[in-house]
C-alpha atoms as a PDB file:
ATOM      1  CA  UNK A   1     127.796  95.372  97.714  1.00  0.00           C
ATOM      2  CA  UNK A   2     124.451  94.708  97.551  1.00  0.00           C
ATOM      3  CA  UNK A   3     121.876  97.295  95.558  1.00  0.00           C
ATOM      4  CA  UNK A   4     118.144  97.645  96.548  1.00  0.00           C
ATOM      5  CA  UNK A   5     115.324  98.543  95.088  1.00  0.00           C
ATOM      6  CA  UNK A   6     112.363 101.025  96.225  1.00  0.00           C
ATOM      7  CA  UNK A   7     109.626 100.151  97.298  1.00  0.00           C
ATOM      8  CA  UNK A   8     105.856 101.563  97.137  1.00  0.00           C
ATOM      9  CA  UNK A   9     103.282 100.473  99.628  1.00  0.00           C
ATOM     10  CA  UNK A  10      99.602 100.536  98.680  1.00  0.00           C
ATOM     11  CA  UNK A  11      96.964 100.775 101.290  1.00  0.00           C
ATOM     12  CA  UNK A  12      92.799 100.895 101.049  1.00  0.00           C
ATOM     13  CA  UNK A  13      89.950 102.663 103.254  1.00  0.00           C
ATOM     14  CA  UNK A  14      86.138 102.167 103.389  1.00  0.00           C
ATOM     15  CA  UNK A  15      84.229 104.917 103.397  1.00  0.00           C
ATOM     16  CA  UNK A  16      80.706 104.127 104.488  1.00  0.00           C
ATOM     17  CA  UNK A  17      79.839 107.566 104.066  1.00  0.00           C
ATOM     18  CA  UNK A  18      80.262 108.930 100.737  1.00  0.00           C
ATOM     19  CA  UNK A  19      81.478 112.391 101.727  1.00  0.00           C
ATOM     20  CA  UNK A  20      84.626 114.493 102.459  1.00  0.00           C
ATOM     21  CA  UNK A  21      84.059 114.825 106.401  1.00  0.00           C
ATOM     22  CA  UNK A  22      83.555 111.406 106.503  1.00  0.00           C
ATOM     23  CA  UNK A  23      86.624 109.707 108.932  1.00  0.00           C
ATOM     24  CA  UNK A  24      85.983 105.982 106.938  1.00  0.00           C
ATOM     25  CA  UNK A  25      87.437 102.745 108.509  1.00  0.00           C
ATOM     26  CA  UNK A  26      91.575 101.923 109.430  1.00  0.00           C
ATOM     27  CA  UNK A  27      93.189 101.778 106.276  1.00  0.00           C
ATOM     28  CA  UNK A  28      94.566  98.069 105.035  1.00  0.00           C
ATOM     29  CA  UNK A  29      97.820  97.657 103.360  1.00  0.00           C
ATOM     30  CA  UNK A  30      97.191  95.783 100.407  1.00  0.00           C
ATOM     31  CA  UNK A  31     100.753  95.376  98.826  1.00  0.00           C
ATOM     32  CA  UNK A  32     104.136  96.277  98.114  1.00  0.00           C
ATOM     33  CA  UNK A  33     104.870  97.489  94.230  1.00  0.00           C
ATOM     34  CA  UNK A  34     108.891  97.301  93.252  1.00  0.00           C
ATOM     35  CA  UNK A  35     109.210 100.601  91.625  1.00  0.00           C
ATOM     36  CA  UNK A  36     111.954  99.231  88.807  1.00  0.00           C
ATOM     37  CA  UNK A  37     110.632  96.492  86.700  1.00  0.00           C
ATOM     38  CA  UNK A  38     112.240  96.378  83.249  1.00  0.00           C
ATOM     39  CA  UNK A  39     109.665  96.087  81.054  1.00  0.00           C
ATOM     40  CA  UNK A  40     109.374  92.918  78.900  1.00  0.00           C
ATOM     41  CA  UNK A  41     109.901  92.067  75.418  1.00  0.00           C
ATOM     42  CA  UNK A  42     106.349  91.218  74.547  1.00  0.00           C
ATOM     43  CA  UNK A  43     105.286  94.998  76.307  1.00  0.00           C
ATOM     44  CA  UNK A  44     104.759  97.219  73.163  1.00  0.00           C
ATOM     45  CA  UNK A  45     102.827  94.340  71.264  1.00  0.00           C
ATOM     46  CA  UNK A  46     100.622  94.035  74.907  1.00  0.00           C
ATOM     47  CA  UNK A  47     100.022  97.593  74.504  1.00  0.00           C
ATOM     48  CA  UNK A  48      99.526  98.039  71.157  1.00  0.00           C
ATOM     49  CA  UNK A  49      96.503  95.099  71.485  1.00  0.00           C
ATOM     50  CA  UNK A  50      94.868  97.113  74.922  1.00  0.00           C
ATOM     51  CA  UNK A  51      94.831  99.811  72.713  1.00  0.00           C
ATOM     52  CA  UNK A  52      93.327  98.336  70.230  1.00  0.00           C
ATOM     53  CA  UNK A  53      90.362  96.717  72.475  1.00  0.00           C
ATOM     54  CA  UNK A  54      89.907 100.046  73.860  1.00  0.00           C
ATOM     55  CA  UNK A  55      91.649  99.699  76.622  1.00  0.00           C
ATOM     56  CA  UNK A  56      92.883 103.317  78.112  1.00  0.00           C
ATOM     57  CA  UNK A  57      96.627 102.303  79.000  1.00  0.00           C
ATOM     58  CA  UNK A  58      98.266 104.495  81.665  1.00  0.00           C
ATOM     59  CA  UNK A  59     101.979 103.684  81.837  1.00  0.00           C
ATOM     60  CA  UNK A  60     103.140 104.796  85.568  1.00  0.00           C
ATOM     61  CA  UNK A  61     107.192 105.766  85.551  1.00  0.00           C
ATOM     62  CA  UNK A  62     109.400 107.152  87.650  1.00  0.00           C
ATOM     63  CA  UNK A  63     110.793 109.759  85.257  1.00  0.00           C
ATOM     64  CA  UNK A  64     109.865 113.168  86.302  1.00  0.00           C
END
């Protein structure tokens, strides 16, 4: 048996018009983001050093 794992797709849109009623251009898929990727070892020391550049880390999960 074979396990998968889930995928999100990411897409983008022009806007040329920089309003809300604004249609924009055909939206581009950009990429495909695995949504489980074990973090690595090095990850809390990467974070720790953003942080301390001033870096505003976001950490995205699937835990709800």
């Amino acid at each position: 048996r074979r396990a998968w794992t889930p995928f999100l797709g990411v897409a983008r849109q022009d806007i040329p018009e920089k309003n809300k009623d604004s249609p924009g251009a055909p939206w581009q898929f950009v990429s495909l983001l695995p949504l489980f990727d074990p973090p690595r070892h090095d990850s809390a020391e990467t974070i720790t050093r953003a942080l301390n550049l001033g870096v505003n880390v976001k950490m995205i999960t699937g835990k709800i």
